[in-house]
N, C-alpha and C. Protein backbone atom coordinates (compact mmCIF):
# COMPACT_ATOMS: atom_id res chain seq x y z
N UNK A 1 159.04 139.10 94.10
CA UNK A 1 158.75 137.70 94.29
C UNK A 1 159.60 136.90 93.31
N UNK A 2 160.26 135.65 93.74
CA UNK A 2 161.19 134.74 93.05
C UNK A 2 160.49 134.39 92.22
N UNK A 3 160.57 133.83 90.82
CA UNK A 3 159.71 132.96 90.19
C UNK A 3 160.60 131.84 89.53
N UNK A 4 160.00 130.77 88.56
CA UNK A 4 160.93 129.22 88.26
C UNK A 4 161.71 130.27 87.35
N UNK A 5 163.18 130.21 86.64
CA UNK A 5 163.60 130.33 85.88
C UNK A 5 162.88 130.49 84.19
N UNK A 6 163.02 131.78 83.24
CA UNK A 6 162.66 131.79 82.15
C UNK A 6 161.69 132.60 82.64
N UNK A 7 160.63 132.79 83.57
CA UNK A 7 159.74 133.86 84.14
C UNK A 7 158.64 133.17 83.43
N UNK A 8 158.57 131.75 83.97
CA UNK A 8 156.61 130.96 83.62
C UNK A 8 156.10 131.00 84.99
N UNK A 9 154.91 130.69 84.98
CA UNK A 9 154.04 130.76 85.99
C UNK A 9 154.52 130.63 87.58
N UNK A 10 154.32 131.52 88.26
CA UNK A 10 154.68 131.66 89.84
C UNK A 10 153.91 130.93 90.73
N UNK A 11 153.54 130.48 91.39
CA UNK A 11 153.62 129.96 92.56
C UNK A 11 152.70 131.01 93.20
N UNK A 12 151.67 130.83 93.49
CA UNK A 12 150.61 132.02 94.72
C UNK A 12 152.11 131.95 96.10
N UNK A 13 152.22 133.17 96.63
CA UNK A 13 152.12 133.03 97.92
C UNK A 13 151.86 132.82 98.95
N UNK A 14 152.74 131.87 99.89
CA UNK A 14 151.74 130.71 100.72
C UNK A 14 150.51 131.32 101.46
N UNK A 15 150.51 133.08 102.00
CA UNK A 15 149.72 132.96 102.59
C UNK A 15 148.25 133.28 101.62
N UNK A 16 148.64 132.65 100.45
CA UNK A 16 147.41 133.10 99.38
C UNK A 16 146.81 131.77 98.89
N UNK A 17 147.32 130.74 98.82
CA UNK A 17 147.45 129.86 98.25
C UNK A 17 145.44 129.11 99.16
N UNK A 18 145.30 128.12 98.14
CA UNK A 18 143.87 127.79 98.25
C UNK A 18 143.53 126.65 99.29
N UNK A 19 144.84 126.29 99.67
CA UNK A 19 145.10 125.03 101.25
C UNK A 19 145.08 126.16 102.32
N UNK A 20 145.45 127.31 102.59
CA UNK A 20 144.78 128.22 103.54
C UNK A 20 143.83 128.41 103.78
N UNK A 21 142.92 128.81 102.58
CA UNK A 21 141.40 129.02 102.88
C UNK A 21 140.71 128.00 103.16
N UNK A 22 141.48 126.38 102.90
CA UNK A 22 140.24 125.25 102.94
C UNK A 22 140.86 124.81 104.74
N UNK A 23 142.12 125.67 104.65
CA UNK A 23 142.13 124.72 106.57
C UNK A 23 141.53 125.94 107.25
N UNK A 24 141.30 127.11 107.11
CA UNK A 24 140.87 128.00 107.69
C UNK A 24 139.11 127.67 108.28
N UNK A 25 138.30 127.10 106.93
CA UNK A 25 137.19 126.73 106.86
C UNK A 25 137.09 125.28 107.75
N UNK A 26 137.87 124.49 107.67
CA UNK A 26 138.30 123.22 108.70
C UNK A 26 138.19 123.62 109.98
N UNK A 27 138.58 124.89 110.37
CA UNK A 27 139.59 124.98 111.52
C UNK A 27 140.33 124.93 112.43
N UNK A 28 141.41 123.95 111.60
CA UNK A 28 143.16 123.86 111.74
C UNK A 28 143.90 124.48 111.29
N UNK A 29 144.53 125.15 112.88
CA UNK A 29 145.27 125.76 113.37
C UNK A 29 147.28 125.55 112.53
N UNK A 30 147.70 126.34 112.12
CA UNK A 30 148.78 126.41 111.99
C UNK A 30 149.58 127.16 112.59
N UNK A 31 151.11 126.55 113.12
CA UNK A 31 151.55 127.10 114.02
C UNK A 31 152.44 128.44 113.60
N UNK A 32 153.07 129.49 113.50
CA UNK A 32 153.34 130.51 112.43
C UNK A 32 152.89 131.37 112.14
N UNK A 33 151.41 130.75 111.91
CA UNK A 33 150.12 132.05 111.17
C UNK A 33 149.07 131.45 112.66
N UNK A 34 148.64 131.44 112.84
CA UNK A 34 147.70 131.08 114.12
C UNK A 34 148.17 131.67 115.61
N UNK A 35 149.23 130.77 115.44
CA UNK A 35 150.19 131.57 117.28
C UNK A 35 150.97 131.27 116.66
N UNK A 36 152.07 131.76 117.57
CA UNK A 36 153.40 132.23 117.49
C UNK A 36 154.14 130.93 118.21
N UNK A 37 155.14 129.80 117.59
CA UNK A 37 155.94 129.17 118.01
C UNK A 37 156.36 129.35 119.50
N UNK A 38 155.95 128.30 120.27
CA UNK A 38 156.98 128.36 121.33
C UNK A 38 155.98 129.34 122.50
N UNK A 39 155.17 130.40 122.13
CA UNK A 39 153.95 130.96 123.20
C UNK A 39 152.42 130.24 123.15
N UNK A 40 152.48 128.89 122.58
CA UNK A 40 150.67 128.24 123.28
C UNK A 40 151.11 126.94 123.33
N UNK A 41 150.00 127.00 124.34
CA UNK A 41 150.34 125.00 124.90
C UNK A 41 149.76 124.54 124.19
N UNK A 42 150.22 123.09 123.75
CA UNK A 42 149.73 122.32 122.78
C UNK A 42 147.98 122.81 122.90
N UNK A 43 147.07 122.59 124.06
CA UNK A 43 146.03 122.62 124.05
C UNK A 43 145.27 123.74 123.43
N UNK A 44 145.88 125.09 123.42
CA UNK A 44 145.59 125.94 122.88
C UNK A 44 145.53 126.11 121.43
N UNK A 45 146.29 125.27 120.98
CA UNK A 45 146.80 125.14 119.09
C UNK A 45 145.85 123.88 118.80
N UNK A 46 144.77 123.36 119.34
CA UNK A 46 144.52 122.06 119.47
C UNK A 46 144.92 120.98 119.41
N UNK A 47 146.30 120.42 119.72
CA UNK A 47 147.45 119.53 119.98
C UNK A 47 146.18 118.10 120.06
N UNK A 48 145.69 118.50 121.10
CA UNK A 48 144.71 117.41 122.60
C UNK A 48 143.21 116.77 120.88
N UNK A 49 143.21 117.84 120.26
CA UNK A 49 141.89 117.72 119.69
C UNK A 49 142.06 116.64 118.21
N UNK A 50 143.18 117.29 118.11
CA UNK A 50 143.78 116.73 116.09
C UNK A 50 144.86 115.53 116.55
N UNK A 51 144.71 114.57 117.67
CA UNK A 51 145.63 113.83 117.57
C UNK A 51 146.89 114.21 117.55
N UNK A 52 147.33 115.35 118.22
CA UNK A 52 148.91 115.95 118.07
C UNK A 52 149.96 115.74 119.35
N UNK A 53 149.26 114.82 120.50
CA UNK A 53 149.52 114.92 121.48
C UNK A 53 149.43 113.48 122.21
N UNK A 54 150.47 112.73 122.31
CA UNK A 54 149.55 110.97 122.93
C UNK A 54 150.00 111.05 124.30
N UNK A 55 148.52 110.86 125.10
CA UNK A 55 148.62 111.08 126.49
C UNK A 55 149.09 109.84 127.24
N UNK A 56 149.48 108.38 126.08
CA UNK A 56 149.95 107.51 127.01
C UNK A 56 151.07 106.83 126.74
N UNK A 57 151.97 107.97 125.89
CA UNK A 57 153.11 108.02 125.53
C UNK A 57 153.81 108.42 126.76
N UNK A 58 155.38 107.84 126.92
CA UNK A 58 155.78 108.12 128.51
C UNK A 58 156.43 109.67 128.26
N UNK A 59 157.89 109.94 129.31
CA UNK A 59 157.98 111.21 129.10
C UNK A 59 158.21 112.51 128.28
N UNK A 60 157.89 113.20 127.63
CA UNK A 60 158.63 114.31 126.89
C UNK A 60 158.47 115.49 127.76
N UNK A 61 158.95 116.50 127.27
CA UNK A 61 159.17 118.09 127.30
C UNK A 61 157.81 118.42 127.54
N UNK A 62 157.42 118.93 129.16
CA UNK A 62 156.11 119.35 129.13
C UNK A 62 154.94 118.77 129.87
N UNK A 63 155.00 117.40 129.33
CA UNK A 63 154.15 116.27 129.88
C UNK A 63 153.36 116.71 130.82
N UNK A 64 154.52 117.36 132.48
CA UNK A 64 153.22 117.27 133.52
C UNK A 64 152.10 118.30 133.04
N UNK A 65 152.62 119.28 132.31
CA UNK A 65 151.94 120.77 132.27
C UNK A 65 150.45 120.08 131.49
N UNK A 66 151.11 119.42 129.79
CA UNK A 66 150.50 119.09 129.18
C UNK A 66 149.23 118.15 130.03
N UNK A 67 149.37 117.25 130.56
CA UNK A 67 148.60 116.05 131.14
C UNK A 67 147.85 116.75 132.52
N UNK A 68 148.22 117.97 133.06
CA UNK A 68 147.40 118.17 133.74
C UNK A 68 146.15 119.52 133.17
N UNK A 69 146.66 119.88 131.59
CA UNK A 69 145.51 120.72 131.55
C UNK A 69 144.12 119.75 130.60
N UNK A 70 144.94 118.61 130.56
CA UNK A 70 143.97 117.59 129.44
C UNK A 70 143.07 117.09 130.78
N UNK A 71 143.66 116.64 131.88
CA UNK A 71 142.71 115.94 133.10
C UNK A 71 141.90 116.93 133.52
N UNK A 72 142.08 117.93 133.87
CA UNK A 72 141.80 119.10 134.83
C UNK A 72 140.94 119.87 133.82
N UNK A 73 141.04 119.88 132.83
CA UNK A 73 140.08 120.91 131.78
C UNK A 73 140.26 121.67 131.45
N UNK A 74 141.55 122.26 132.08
CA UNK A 74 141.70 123.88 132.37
C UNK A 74 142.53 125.06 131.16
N UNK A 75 142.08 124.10 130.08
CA UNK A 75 142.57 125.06 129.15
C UNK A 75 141.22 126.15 129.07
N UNK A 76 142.58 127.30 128.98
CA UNK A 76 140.96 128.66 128.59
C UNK A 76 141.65 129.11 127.57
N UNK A 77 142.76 128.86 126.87
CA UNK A 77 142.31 129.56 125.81
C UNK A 77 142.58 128.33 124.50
N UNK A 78 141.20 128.98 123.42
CA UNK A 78 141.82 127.54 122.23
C UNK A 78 141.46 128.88 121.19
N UNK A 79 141.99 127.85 120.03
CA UNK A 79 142.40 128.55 118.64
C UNK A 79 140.45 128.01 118.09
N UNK A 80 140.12 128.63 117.91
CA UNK A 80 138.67 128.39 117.00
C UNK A 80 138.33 129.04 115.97
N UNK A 81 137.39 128.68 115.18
CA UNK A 81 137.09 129.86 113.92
C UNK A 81 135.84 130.69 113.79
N UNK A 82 136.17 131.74 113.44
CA UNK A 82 135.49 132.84 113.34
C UNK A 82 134.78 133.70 112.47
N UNK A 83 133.28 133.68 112.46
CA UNK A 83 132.91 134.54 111.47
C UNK A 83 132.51 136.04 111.56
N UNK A 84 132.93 137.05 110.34
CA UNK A 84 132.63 138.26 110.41
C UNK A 84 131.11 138.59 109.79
N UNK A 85 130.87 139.89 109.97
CA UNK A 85 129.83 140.34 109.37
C UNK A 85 130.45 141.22 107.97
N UNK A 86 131.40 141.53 108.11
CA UNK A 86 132.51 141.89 106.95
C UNK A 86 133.58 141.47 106.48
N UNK A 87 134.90 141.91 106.06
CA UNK A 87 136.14 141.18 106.10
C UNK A 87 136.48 141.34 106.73
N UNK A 88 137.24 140.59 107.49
CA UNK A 88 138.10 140.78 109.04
C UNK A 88 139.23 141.45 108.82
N UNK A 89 139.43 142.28 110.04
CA UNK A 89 141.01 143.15 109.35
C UNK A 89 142.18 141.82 109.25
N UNK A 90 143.40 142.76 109.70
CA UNK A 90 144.57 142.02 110.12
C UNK A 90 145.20 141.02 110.86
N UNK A 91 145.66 139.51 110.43
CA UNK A 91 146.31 139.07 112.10
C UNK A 91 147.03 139.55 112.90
N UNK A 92 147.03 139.30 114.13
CA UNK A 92 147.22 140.18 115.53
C UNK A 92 145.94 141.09 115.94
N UNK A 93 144.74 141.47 115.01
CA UNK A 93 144.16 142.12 115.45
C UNK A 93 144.00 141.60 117.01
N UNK A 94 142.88 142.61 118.23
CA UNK A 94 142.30 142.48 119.09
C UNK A 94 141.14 141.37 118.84
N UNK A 95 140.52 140.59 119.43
CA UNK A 95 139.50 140.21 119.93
C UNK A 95 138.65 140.66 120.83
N UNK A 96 137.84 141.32 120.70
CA UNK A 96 137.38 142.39 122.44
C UNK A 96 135.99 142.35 122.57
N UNK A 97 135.44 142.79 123.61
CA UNK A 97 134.35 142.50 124.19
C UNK A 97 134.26 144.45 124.73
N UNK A 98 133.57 144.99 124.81
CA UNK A 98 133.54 146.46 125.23
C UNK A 98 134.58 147.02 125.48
N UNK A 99 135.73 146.58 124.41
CA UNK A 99 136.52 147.63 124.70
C UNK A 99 137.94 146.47 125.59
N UNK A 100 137.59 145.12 125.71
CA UNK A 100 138.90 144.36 126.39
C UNK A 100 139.05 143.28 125.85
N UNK A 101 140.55 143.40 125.41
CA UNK A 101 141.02 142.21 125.01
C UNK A 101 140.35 140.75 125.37
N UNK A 102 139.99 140.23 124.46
CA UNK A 102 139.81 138.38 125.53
C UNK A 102 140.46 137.34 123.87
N UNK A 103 141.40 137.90 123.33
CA UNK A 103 141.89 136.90 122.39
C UNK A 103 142.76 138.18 120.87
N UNK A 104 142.86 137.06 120.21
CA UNK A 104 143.87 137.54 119.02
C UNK A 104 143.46 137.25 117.72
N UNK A 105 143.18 137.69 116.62
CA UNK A 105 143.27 137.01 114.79
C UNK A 105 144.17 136.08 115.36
N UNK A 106 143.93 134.61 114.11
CA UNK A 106 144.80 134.36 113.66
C UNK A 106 145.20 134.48 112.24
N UNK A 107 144.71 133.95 111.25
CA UNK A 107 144.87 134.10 109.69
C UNK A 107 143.73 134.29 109.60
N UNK A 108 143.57 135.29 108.42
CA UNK A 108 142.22 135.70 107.90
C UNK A 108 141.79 134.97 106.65
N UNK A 109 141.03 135.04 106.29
CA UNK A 109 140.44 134.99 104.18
C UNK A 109 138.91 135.04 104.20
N UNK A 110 139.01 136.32 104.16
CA UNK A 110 138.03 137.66 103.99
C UNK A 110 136.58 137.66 104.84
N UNK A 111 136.07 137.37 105.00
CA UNK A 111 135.14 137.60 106.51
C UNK A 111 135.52 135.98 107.74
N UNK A 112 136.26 134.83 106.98
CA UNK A 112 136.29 133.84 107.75
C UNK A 112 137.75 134.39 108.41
N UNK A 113 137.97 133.34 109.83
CA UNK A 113 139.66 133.45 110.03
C UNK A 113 139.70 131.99 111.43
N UNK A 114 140.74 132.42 111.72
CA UNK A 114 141.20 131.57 113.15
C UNK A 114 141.57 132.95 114.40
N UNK A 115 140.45 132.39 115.67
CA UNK A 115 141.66 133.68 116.40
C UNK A 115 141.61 132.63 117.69
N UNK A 116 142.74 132.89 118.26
CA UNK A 116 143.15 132.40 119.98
C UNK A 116 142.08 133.35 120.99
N UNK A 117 141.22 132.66 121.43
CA UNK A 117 140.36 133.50 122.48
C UNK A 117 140.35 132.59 124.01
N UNK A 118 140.36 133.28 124.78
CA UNK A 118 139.65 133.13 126.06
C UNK A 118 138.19 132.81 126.12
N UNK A 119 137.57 131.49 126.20
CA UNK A 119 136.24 130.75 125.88
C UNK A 119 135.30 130.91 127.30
N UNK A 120 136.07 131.44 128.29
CA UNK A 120 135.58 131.77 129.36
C UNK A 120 135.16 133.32 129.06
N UNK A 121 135.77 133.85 128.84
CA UNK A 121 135.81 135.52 128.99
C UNK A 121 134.37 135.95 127.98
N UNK A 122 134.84 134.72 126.47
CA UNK A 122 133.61 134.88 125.37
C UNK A 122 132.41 134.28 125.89
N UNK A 123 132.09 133.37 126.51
CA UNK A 123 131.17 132.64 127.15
C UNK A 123 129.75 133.62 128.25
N UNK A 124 131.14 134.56 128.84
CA UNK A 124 130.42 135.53 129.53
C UNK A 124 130.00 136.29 129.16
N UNK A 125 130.58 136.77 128.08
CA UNK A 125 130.37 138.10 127.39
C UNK A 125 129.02 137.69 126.96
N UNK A 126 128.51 136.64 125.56
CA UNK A 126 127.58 136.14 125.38
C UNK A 126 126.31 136.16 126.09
N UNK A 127 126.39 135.37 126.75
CA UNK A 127 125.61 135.04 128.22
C UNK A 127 124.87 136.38 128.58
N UNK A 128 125.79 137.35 128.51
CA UNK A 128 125.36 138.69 128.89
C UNK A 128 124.93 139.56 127.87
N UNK A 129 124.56 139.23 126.89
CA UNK A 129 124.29 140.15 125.48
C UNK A 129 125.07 140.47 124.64
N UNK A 130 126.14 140.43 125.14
CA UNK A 130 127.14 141.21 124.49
C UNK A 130 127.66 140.93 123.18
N UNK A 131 128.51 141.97 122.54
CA UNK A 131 128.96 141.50 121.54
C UNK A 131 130.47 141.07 121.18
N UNK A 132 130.54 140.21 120.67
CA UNK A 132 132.40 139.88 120.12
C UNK A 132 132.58 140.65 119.44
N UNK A 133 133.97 141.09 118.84
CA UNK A 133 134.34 142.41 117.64
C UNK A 133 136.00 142.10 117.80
N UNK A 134 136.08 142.29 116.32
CA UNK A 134 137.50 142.61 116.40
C UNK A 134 137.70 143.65 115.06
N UNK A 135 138.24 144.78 115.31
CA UNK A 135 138.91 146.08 114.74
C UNK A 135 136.80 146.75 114.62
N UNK A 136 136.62 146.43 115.22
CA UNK A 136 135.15 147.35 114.40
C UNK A 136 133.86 146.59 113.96
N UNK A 137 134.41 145.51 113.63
CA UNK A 137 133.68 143.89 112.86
C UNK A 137 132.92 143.26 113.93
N UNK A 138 132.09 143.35 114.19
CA UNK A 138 130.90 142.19 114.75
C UNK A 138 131.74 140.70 114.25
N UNK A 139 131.55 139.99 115.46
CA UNK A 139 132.39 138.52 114.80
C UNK A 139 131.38 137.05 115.66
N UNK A 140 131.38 136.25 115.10
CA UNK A 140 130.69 134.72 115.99
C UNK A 140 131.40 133.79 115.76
N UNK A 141 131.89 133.28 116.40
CA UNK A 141 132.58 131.90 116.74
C UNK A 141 132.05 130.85 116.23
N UNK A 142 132.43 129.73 116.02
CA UNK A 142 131.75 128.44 115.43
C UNK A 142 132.95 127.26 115.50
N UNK A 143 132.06 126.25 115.75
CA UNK A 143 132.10 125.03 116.44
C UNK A 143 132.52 123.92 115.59
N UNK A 144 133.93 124.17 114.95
CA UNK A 144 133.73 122.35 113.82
C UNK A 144 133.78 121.52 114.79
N UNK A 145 133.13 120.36 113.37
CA UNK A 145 132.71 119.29 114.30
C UNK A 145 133.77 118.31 114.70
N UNK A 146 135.07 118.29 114.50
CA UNK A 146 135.72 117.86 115.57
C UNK A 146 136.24 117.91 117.36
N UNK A 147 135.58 119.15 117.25
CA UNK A 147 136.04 119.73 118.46
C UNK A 147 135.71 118.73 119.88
N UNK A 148 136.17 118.63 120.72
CA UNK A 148 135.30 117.86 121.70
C UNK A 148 135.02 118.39 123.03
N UNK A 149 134.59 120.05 122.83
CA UNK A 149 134.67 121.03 123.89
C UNK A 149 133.92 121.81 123.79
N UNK A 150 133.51 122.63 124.17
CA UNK A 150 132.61 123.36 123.94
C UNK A 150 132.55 124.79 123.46
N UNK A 151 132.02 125.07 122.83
CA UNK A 151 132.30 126.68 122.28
C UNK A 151 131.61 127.67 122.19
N UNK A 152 131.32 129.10 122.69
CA UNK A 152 130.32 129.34 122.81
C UNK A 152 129.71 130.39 121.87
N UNK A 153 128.23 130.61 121.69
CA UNK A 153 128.08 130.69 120.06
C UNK A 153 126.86 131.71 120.92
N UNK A 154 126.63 133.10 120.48
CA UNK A 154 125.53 133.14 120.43
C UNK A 154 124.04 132.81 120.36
N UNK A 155 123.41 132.97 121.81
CA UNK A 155 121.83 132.54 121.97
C UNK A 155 121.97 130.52 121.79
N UNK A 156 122.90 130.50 122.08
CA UNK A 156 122.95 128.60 122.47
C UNK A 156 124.04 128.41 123.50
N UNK A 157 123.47 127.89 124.45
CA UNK A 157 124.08 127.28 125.55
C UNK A 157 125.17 126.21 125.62
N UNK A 158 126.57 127.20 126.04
CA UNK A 158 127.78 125.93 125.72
C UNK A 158 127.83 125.14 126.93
């Protein structure tokens, strides 16, 4: 690791640093550590939710795609945050439901994180008893209060 010249105090590494853990606890999404540049629609990174997106701005890159999943609803997958019953493994882990994918980690810090899920797929799973998990970890979803969508949480109706 680089440090300032003369070898005084370093710098945490960003993905250590104490503005991770407080947007993690927020949960806002960064693009990098959350998803991967260039693979989620704005709606999925919450573009539509954090003001990242003005729907009555005229054309850019996207627009119809963008403007018809904001009218239509039809985003299924969003970035939300997640709690473990332990520390959560790795990002990229699985998100799974008996054994099937329905989402991804995004950044961890130690039982909290961000993962990209399918809110339909988790919704059902729920609904049906089931449990969320990722690497082994029992996990529950949760709802900041910005969100303006619905999320679905164990034994409460989204």
């Amino acid at each position: 690791q680089l440090g300032p010249p003369g070898g005084g105090p370093q710098r945490p590494p960003r993905d250590r640093r104490p503005e991770s853990d407080h947007r993690v606890a927020l949960g806002v999404p960064e693009g990098g550590r959350d998803y991967a540049f260039g693979e989620a629609f704005p709606h999925e990174a919450l573009f539509d939710q954090l003001h990242g997106v003005d729907f009555a701005k005229g054309c850019y890159v996207g627009q119809e795609v963008v403007s018809r999943m904001e009218h239509r609803g039809t985003a299924r997958k969003r970035i939300v945050p997640v709690e473990g019953e332990a520390p959560l493994p790795a990002s990229g882990t699985n998100v799974e439901v008996d054994g099937v994918p329905i989402g991804s980690l995004g950044w961890v810090s130690g039982a909290s994180g961000l993962a990209l899920i399918r809110l339909d797929r988790a919704e059902e799973a729920l609904a049906s008893g089931k449990q969320l998990n990722t690497g082994g970890i029992k996990i529950a979803l949760r709802r900041p209060a910005f969100l303006r969508f619905a999320v679905p949480i164990a034994g409460v109706p989204a």
